[in-house]
Structure formats: C-alpha cells, structure tokens
C-alpha atoms as a PDB file:
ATOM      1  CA  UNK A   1     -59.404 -38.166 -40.407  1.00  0.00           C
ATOM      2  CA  UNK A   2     -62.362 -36.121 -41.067  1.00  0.00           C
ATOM      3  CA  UNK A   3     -62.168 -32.484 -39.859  1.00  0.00           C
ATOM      4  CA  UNK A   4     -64.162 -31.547 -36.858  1.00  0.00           C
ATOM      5  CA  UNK A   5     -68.033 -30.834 -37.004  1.00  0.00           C
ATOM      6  CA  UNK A   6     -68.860 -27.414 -36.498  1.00  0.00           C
ATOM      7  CA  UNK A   7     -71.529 -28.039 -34.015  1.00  0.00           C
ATOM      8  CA  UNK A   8     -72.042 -30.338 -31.531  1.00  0.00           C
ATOM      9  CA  UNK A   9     -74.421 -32.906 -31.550  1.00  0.00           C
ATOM     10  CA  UNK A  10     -77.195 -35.031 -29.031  1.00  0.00           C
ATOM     11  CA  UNK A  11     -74.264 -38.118 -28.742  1.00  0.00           C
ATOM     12  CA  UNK A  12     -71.540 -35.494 -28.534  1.00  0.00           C
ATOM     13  CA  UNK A  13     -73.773 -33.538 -25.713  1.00  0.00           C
ATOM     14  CA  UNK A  14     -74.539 -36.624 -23.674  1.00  0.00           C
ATOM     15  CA  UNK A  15     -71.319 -38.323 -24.090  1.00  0.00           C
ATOM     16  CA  UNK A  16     -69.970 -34.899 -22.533  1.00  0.00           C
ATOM     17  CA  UNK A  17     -71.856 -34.796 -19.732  1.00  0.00           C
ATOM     18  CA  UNK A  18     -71.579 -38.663 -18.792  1.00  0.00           C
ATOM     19  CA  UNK A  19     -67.736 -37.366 -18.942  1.00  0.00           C
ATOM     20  CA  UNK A  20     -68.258 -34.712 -16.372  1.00  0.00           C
ATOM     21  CA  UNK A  21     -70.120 -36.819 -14.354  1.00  0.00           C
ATOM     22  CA  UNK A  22     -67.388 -39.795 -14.177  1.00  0.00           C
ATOM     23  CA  UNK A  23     -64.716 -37.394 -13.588  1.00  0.00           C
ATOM     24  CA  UNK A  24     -67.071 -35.337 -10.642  1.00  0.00           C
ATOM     25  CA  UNK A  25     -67.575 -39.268  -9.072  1.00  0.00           C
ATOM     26  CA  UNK A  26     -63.827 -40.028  -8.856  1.00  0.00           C
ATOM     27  CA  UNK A  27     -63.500 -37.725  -5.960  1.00  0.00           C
ATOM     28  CA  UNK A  28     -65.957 -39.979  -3.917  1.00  0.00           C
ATOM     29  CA  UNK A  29     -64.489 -43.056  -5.638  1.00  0.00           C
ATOM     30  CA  UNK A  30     -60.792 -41.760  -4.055  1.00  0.00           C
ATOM     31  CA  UNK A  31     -62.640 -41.146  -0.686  1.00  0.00           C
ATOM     32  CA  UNK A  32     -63.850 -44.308  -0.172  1.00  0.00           C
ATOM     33  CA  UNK A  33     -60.578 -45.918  -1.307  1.00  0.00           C
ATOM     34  CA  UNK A  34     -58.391 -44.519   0.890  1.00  0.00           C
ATOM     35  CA  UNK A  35     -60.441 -46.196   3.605  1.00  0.00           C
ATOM     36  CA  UNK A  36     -58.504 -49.467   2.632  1.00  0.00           C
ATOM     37  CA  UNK A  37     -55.420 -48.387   0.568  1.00  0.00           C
ATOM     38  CA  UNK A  38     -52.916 -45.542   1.747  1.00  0.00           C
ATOM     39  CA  UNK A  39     -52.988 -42.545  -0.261  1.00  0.00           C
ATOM     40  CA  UNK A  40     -50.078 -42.211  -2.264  1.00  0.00           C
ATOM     41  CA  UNK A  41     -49.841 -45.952  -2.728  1.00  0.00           C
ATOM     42  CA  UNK A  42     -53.432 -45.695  -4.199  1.00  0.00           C
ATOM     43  CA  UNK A  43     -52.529 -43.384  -6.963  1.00  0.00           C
ATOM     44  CA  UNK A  44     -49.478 -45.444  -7.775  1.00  0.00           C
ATOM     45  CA  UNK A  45     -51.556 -48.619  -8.092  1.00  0.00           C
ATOM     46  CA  UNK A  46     -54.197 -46.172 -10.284  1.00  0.00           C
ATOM     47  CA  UNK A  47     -51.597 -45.102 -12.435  1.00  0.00           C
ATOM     48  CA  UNK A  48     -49.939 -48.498 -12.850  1.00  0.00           C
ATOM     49  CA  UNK A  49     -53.007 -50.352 -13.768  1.00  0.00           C
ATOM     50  CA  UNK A  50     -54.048 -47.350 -16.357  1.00  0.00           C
ATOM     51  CA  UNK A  51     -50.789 -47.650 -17.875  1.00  0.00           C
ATOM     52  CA  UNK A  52     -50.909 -51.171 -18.616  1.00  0.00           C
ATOM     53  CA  UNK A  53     -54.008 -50.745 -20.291  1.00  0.00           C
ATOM     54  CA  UNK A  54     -53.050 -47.583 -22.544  1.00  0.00           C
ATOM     55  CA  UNK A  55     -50.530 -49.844 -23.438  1.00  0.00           C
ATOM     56  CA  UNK A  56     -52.237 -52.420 -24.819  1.00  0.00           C
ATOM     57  CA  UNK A  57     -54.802 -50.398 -26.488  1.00  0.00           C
ATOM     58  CA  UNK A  58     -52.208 -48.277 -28.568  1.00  0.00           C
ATOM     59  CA  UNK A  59     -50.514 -51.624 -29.453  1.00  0.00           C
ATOM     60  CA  UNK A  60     -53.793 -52.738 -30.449  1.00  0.00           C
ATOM     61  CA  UNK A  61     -54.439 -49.619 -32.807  1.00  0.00           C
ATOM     62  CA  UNK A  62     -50.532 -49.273 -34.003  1.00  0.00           C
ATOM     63  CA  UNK A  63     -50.044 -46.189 -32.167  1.00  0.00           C
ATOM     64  CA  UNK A  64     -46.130 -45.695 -31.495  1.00  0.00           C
ATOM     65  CA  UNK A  65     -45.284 -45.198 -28.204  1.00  0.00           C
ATOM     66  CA  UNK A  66     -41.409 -45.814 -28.053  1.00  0.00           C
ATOM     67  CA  UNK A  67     -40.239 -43.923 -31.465  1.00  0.00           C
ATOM     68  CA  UNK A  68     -37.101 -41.599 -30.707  1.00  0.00           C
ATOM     69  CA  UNK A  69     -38.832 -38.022 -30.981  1.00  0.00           C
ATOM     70  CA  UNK A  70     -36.895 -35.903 -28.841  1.00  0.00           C
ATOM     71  CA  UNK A  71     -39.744 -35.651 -26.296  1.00  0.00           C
ATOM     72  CA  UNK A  72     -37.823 -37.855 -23.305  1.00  0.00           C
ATOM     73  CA  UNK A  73     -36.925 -34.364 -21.292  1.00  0.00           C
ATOM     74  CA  UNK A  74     -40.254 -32.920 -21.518  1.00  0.00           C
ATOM     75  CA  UNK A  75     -42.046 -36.227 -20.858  1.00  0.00           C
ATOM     76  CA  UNK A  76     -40.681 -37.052 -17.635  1.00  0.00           C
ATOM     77  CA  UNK A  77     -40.669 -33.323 -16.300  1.00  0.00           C
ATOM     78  CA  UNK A  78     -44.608 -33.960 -16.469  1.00  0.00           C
ATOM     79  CA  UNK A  79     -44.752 -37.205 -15.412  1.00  0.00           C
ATOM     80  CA  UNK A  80     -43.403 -35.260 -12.285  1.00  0.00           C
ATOM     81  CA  UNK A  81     -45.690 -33.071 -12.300  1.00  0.00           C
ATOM     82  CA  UNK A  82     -48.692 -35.518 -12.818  1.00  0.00           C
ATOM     83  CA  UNK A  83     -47.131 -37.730  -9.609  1.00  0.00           C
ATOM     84  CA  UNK A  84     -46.979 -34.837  -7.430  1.00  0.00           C
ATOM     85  CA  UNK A  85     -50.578 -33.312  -8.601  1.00  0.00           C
ATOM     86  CA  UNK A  86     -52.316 -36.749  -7.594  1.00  0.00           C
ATOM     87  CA  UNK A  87     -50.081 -36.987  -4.184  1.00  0.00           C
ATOM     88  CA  UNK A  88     -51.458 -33.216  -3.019  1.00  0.00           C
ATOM     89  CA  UNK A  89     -55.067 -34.454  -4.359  1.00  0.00           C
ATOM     90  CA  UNK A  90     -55.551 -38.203  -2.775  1.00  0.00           C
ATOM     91  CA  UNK A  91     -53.250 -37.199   0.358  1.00  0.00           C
ATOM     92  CA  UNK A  92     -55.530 -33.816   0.732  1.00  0.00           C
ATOM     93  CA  UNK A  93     -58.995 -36.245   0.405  1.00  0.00           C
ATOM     94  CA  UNK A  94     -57.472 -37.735   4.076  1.00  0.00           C
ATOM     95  CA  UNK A  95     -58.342 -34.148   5.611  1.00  0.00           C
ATOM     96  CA  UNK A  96     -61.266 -32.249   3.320  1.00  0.00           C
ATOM     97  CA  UNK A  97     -64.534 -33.425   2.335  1.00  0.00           C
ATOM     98  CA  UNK A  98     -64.561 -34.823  -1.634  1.00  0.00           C
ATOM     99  CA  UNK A  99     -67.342 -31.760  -2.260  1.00  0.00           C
ATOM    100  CA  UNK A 100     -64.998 -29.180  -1.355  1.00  0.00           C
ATOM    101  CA  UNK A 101     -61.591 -31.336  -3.127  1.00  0.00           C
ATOM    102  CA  UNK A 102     -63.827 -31.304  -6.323  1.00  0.00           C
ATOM    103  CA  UNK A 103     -64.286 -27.366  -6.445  1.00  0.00           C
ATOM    104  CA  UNK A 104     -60.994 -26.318  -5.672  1.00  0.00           C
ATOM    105  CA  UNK A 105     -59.220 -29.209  -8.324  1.00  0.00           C
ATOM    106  CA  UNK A 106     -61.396 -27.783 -10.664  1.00  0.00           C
ATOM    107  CA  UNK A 107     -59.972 -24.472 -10.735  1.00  0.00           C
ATOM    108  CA  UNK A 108     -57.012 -25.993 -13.073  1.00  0.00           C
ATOM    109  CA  UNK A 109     -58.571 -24.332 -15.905  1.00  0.00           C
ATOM    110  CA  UNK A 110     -57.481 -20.690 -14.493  1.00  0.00           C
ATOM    111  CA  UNK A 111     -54.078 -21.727 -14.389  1.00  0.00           C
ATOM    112  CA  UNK A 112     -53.665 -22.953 -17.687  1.00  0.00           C
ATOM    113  CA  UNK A 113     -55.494 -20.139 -19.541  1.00  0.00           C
ATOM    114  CA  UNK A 114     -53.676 -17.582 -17.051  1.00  0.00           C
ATOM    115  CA  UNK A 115     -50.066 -20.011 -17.942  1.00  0.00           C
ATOM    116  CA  UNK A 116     -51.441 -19.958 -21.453  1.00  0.00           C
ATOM    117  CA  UNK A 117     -51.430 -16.254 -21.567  1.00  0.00           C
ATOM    118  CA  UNK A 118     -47.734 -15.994 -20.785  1.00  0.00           C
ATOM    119  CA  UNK A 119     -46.275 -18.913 -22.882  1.00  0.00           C
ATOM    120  CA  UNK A 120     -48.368 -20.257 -25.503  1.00  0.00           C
ATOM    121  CA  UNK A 121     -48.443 -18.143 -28.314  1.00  0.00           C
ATOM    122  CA  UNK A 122     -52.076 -17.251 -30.005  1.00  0.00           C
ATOM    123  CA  UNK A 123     -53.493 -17.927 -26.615  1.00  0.00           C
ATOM    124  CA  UNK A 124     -53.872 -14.716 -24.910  1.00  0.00           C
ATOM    125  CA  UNK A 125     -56.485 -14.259 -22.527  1.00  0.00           C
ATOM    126  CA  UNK A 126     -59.645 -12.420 -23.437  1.00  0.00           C
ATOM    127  CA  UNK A 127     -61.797  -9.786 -21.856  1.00  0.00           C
ATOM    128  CA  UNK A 128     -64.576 -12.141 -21.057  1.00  0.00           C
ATOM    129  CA  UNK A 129     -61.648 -14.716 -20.006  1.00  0.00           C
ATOM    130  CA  UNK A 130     -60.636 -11.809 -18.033  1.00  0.00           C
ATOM    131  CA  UNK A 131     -63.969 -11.955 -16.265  1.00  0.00           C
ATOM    132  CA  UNK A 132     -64.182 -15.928 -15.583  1.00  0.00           C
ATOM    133  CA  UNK A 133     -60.942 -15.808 -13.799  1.00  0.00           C
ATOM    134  CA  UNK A 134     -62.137 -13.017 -11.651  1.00  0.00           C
ATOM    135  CA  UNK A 135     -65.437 -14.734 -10.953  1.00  0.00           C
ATOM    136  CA  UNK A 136     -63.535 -18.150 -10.018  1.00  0.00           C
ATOM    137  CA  UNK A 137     -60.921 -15.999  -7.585  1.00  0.00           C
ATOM    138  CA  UNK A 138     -64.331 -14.821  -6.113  1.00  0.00           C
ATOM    139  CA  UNK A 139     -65.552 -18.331  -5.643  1.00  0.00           C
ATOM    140  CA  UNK A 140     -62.479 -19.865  -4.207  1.00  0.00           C
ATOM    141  CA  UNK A 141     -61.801 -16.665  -1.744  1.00  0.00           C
ATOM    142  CA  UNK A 142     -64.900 -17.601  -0.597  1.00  0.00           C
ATOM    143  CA  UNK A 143     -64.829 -21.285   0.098  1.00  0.00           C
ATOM    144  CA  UNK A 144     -61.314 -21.048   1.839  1.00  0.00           C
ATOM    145  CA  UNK A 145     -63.237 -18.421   3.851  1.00  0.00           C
ATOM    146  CA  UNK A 146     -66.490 -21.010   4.604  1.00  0.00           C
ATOM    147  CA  UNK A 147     -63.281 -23.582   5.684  1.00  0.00           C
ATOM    148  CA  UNK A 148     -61.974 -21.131   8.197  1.00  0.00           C
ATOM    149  CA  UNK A 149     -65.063 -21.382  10.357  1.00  0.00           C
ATOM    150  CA  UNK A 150     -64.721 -24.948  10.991  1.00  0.00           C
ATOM    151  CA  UNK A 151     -64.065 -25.807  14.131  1.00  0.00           C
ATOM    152  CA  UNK A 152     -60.481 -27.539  13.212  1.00  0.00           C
ATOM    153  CA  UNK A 153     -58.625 -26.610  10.331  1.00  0.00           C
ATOM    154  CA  UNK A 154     -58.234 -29.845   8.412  1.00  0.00           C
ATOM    155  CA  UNK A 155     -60.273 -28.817   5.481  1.00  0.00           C
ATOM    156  CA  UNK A 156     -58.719 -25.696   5.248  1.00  0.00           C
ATOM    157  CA  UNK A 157     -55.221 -28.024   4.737  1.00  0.00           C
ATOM    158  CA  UNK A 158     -57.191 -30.715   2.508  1.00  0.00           C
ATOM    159  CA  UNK A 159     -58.468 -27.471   0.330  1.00  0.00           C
ATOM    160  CA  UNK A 160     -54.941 -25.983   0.216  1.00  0.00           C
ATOM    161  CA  UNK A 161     -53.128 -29.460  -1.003  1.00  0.00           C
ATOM    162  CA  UNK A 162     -56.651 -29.333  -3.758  1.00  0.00           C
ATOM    163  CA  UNK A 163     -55.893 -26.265  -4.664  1.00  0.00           C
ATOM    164  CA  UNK A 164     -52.220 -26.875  -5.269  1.00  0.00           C
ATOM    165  CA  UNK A 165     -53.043 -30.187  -6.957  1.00  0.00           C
ATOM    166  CA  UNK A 166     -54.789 -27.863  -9.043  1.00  0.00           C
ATOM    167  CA  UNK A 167     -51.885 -25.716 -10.048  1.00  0.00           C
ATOM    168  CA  UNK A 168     -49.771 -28.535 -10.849  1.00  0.00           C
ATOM    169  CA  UNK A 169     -52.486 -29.884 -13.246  1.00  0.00           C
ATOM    170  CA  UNK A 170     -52.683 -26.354 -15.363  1.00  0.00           C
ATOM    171  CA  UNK A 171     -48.943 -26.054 -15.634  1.00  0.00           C
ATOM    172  CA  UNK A 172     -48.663 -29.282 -16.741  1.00  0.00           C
ATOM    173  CA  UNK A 173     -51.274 -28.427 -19.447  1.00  0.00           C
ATOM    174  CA  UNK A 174     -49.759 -25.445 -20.257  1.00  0.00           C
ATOM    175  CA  UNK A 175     -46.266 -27.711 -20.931  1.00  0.00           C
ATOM    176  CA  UNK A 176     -48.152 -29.812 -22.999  1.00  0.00           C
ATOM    177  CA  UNK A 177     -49.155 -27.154 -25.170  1.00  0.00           C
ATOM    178  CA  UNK A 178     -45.764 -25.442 -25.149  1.00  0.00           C
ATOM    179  CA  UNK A 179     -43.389 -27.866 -26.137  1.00  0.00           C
ATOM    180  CA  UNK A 180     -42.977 -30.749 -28.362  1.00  0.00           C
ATOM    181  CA  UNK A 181     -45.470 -32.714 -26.428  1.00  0.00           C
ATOM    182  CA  UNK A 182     -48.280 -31.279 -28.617  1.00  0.00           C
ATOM    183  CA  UNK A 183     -46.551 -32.971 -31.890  1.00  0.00           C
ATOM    184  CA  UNK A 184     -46.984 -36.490 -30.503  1.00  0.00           C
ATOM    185  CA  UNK A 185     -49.738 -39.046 -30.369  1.00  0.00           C
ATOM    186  CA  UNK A 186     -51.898 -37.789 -27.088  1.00  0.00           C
ATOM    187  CA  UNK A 187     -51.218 -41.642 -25.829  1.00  0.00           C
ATOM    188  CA  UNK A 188     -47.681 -41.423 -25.758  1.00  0.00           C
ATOM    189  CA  UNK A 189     -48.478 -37.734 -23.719  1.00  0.00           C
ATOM    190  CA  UNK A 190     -50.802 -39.711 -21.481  1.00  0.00           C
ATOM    191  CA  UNK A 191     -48.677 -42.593 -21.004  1.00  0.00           C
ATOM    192  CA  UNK A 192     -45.217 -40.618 -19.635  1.00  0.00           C
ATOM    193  CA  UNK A 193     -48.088 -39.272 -16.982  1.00  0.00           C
ATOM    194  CA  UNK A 194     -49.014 -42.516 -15.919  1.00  0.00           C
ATOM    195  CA  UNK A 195     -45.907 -44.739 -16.312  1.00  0.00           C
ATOM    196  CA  UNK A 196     -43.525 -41.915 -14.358  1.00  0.00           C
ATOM    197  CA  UNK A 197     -46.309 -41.295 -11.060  1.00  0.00           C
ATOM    198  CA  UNK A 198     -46.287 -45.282 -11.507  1.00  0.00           C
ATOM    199  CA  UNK A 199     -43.124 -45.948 -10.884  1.00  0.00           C
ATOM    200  CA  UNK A 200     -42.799 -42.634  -8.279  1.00  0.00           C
ATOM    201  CA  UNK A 201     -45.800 -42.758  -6.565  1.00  0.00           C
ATOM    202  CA  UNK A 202     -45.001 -46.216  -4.691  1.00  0.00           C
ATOM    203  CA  UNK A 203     -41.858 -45.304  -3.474  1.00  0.00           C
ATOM    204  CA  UNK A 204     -42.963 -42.485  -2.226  1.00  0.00           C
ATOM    205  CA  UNK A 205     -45.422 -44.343  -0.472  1.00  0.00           C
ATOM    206  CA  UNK A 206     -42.578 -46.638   1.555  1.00  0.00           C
ATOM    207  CA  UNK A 207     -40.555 -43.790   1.625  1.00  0.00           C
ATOM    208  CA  UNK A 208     -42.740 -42.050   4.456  1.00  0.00           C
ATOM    209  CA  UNK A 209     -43.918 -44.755   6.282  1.00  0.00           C
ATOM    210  CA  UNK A 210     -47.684 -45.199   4.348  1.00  0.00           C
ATOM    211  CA  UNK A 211     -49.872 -48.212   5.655  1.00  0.00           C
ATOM    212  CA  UNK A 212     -50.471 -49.579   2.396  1.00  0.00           C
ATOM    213  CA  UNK A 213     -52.968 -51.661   1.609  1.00  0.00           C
ATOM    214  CA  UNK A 214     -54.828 -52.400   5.065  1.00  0.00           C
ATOM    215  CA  UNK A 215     -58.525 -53.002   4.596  1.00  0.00           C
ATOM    216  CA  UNK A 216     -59.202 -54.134   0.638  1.00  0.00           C
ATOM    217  CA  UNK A 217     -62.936 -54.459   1.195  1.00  0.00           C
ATOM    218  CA  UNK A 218     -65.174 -55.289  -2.204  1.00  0.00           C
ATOM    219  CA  UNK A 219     -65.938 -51.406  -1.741  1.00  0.00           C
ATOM    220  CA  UNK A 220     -62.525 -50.323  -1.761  1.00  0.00           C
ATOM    221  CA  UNK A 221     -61.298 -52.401  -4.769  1.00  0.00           C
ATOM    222  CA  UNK A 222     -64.233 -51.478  -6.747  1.00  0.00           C
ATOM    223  CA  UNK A 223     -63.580 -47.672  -6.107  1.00  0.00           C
ATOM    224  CA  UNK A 224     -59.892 -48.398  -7.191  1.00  0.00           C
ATOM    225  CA  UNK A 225     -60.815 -50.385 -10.456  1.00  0.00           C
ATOM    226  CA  UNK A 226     -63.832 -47.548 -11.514  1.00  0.00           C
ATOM    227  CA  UNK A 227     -60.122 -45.185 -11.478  1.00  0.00           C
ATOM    228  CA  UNK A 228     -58.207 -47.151 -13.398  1.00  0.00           C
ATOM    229  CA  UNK A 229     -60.328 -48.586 -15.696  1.00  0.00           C
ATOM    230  CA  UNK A 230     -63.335 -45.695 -15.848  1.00  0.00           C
ATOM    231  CA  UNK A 231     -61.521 -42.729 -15.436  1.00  0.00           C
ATOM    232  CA  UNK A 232     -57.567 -42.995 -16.178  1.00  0.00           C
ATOM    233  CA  UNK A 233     -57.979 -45.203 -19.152  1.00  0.00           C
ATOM    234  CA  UNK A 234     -61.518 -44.952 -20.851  1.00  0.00           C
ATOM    235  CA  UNK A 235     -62.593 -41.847 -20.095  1.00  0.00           C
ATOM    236  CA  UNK A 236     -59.585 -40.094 -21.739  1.00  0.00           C
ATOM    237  CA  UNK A 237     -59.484 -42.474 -24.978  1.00  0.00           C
ATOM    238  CA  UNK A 238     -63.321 -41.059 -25.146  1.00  0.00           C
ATOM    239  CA  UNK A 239     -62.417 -37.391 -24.354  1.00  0.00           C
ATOM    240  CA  UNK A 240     -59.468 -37.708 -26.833  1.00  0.00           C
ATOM    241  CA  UNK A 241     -62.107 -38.917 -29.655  1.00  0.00           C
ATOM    242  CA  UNK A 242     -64.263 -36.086 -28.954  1.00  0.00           C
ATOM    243  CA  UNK A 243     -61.795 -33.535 -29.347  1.00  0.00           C
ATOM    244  CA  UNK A 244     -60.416 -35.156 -32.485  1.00  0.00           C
ATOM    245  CA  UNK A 245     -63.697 -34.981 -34.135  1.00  0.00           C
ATOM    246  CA  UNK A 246     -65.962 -31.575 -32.223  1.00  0.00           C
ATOM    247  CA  UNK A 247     -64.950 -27.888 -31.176  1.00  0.00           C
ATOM    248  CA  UNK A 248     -62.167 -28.473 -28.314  1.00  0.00           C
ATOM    249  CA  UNK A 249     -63.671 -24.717 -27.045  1.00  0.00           C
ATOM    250  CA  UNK A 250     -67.412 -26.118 -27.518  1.00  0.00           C
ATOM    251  CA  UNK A 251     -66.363 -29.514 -25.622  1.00  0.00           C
ATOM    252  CA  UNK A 252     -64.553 -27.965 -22.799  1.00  0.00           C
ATOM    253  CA  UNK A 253     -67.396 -25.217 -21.821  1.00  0.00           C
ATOM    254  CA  UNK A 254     -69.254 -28.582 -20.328  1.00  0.00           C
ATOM    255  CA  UNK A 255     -66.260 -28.949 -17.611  1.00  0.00           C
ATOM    256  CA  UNK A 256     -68.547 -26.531 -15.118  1.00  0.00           C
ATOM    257  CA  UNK A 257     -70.657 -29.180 -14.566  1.00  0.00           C
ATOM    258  CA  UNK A 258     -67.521 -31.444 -13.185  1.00  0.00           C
ATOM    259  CA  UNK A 259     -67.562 -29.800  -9.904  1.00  0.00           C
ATOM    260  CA  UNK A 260     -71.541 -29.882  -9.388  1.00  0.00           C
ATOM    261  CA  UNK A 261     -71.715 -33.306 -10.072  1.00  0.00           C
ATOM    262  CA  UNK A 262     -68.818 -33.786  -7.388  1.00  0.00           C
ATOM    263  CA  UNK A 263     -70.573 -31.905  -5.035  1.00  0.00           C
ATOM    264  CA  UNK A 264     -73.558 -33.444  -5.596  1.00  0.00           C
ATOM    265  CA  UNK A 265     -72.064 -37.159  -5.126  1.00  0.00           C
ATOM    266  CA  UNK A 266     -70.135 -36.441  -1.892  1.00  0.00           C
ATOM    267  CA  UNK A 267     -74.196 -35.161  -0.360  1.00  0.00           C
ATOM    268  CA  UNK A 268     -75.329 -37.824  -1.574  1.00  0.00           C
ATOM    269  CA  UNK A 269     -73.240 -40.643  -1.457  1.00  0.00           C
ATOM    270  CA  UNK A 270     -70.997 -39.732   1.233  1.00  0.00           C
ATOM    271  CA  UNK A 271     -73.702 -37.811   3.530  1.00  0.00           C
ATOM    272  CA  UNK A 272     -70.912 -34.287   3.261  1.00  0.00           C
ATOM    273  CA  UNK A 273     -72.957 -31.032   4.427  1.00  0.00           C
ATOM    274  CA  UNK A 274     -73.179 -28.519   1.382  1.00  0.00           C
ATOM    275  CA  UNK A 275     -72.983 -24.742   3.266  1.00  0.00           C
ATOM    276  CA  UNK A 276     -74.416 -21.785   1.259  1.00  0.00           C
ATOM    277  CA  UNK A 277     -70.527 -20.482   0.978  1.00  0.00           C
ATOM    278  CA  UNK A 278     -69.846 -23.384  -0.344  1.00  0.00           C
ATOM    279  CA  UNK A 279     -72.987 -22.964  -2.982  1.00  0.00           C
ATOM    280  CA  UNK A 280     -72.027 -19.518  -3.815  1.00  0.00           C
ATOM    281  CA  UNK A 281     -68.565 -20.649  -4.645  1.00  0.00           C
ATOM    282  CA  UNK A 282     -69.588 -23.507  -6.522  1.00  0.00           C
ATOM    283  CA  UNK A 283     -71.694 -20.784  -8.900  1.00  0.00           C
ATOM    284  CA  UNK A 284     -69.120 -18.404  -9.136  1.00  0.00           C
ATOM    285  CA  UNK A 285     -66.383 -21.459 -10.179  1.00  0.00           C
ATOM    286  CA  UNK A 286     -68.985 -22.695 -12.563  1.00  0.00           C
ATOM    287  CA  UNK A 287     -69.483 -19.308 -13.995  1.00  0.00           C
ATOM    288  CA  UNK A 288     -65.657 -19.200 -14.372  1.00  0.00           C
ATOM    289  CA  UNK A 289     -65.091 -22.156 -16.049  1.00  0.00           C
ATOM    290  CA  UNK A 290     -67.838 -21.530 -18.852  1.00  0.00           C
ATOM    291  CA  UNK A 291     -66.078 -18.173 -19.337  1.00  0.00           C
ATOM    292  CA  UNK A 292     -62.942 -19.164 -19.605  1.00  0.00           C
ATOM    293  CA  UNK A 293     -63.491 -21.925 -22.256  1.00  0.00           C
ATOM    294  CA  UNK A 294     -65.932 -20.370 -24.213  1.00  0.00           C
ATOM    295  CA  UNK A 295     -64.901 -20.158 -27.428  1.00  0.00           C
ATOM    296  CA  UNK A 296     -64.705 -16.798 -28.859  1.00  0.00           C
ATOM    297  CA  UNK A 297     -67.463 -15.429 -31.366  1.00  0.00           C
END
C-alpha cells in the first residue's frame, strides 16, 4: 500500500463530509425505527445484519477473520462494550430528542483523547487539546442545564444514557488502541463489535420484556436497512479507506460537523425545537472536537 498523502484532497473532503452527514442522519434514522421495532432488539437486528455483510466482504477481499492471534479476550471485552454503548444510545432515543442524543454521543472524542492520555503511550494530551476538552465540558454543562427546564425530565434521562453511550464508545477506542487489537485487520476489530452486541443485544431484548417488532411500516424498515447497510457496514469500509490512505488527524478534525448535521436533521426531519442553549452547546462541542483532533503543527 501506498503511504498516506500529505494533504487532503476535493474527493477526500467531500467523501468526509458525506461521512459526517450519514453518521449525523442515523440518529433520526434510530428515531423513527423505534416507532416499529423495540429498542434493544433494533440494535441487535442492526448489528446482525452488518455482520453478515462484513463477513462476506472480507471473504470477498481474503481478509482473515478467524486466524488464532491471541486477540479472543480483548475482542469480546469490546464487543461488550459496543452492545452496551448502542443499548444506552437507542434505549435513551425513547426519552430525548435525536438533536440533543447527537450532541451528547458526540462527545466520545473527549473520552478517548482524555483515556488516551492515561494509557496509550505517545498520546498525551496537548495544551490546545487541553482547551477543546474544556470548551466541550462547557457545551455539555450547558445543554444538561437547557434539559433541566423542561417541564418533565425525560430528556434530561435520554441525555444522561447519550452521554454514557458516549463514554462507553471512547473507552472502547481507547482499548482498541491499547492492546493487541491495533495489530489486526480493522475488520476482524469491527466484526467482534458487531457479532458479540449481535448475539447480546437480542437476548437482552426478551430478557426485559421488549415489544419487539410491533409496527414494521416501509418507514421503519427502511430506517433499519439505511443502519445496517449505510452506516454499520459501508460507511466504515469507506472511513477505514480514508484513513489507510490521508492524515487520520486531518480526517478526524471533520467529525464537528457530525453533530450539526444531527441537529439539523432532527429540525428538519423530525420537526425537534433547537433552543439557543442548545446552539451554544452545539458551538462549544464543535469547537471541542476540532481541537481535540487537530493534528499538531
């Protein structure tokens, strides 16, 4: 393989932000699915059907997914993780608006380059890293603040289960980068995330008494085949072959525009009010995010 480019260029740009823009949509896209499909059961189906595609597509280009590399332990610890990240997430889009689920998911980058800090070595954080984490602690102060004057508190829960979706997405980052994961093929990686949650997230789903499946309008399937097909499965192959061959630093300073284009789709789409708190955090998140993944002079 070549070595990366040392600048991005117009495909790499708009590739990028069609990117942010699929992965700000699948908020809505969970929304509207769990109008027909139970929550947890939703996810499971997600990650089943995304599996069964990475599948086929490493057999197709010889990757090996089954080889003995001592990676079993690790592998299923964030398969774990993954499950219980997209149970907080679609679970939390029952009680919070997918505008305010978007914001506070996207604060995962602070926890990795905060658990990146602390256990990956060569990544410690930097002053104007420093300063994106502060601005981001700012901007999510403040939205759990705009969620407080509601008059029930069920965004304030749907934010909290975001948020802690959130946290369980950086720390299993920061495992990836920390172990013996980062040595194999990023569809093997991809693959214990999907099959584990697959085969978890269902039971789960019995185990407390979910609905299951109970309206699966045109609408509804749709929203569940643009995850699994759209953002599980091609969306990561195509983020996987820009960071093979551009910056990784360069590439992940787009991810501010994730939670705009989230916000933007749940006004629009979804008819969710937009308060200036909400605004204001939305900035200061942004803000973060560019800081933290800016890649260092």
């Amino acid at each position: 393989m070549s070595s990366p480019r040392p600048r991005l260029d117009a495909a790499a740009i708009l590739l990028m932000v069609l990117l942010c823009a699929c992965w700000g949509f699948n908020q809505v896209a969970i929304k509207l699915a769990n109008a027909g499909i139970s929550p947890m059961l939703q996810a499971g189906l997600r990650s089943f059907g995304s599996a069964l595609l990475l599948w086929a597509w490493s057999a197709h280009r010889g990757v090996r997914l089954f080889g003995r590399d001592r990676s079993l332990g690790f592998g299923i610890l964030i398969g774990l993780l993954f499950g219980g990240e997209f149970v907080l997430l679609y679970t939390g889009l029952v009680f919070t608006s997918a505008s305010r689920a978007v914001l506070f998911l996207y604060t995962a980058p602070f926890a990795v380059a905060l658990g990146a800090h602390f256990f990956v070595p060569n990544e410690r954080l930097r002053p104007l890293q420093g300063l994106g984490l502060a601005a981001a602690f700012v901007g999510t102060a403040l939205a759990f603040g705009d969620a407080l004057r509601f008059p029930s508190h069920r965004e304030l829960l749907g934010d909290a289960m975001a948020f802690a979706a959130a946290l369980l997405w950086g720390g299993t980052t920061v495992l990836v980068k920390a172990s013996r994961l980062a040595r194999i093929p990023p569809e093997k990686t991809l693959l214990y995330q999907l099959g584990i949650s697959a085969l978890l997230l269902p039971a789960l789903s019995w185990a407390v008494g979910e609905h299951g499946i109970v309206a699966p309008t045109p609408i509804v399937l749709a929203m569940l085949a643009y995850q699994i097909v759209v953002v599980a499965f091609a969306s990561y192959l195509a983020w996987f072959w820009l960071i093979a061959r551009y910056p990784a630093g360069r590439l992940s300073s787009f991810t501010f525009l994730t939670p705009l284009f989230g916000v933007l789709a749940g006004a629009v789409l979804l008819g969710e009010p937009i308060s200036a708190a909400l605004v204001a955090a939305l900035i200061l998140v942004g803000i973060g995010i560019y800081l933290v993944n800016r890649a260092p002079a």
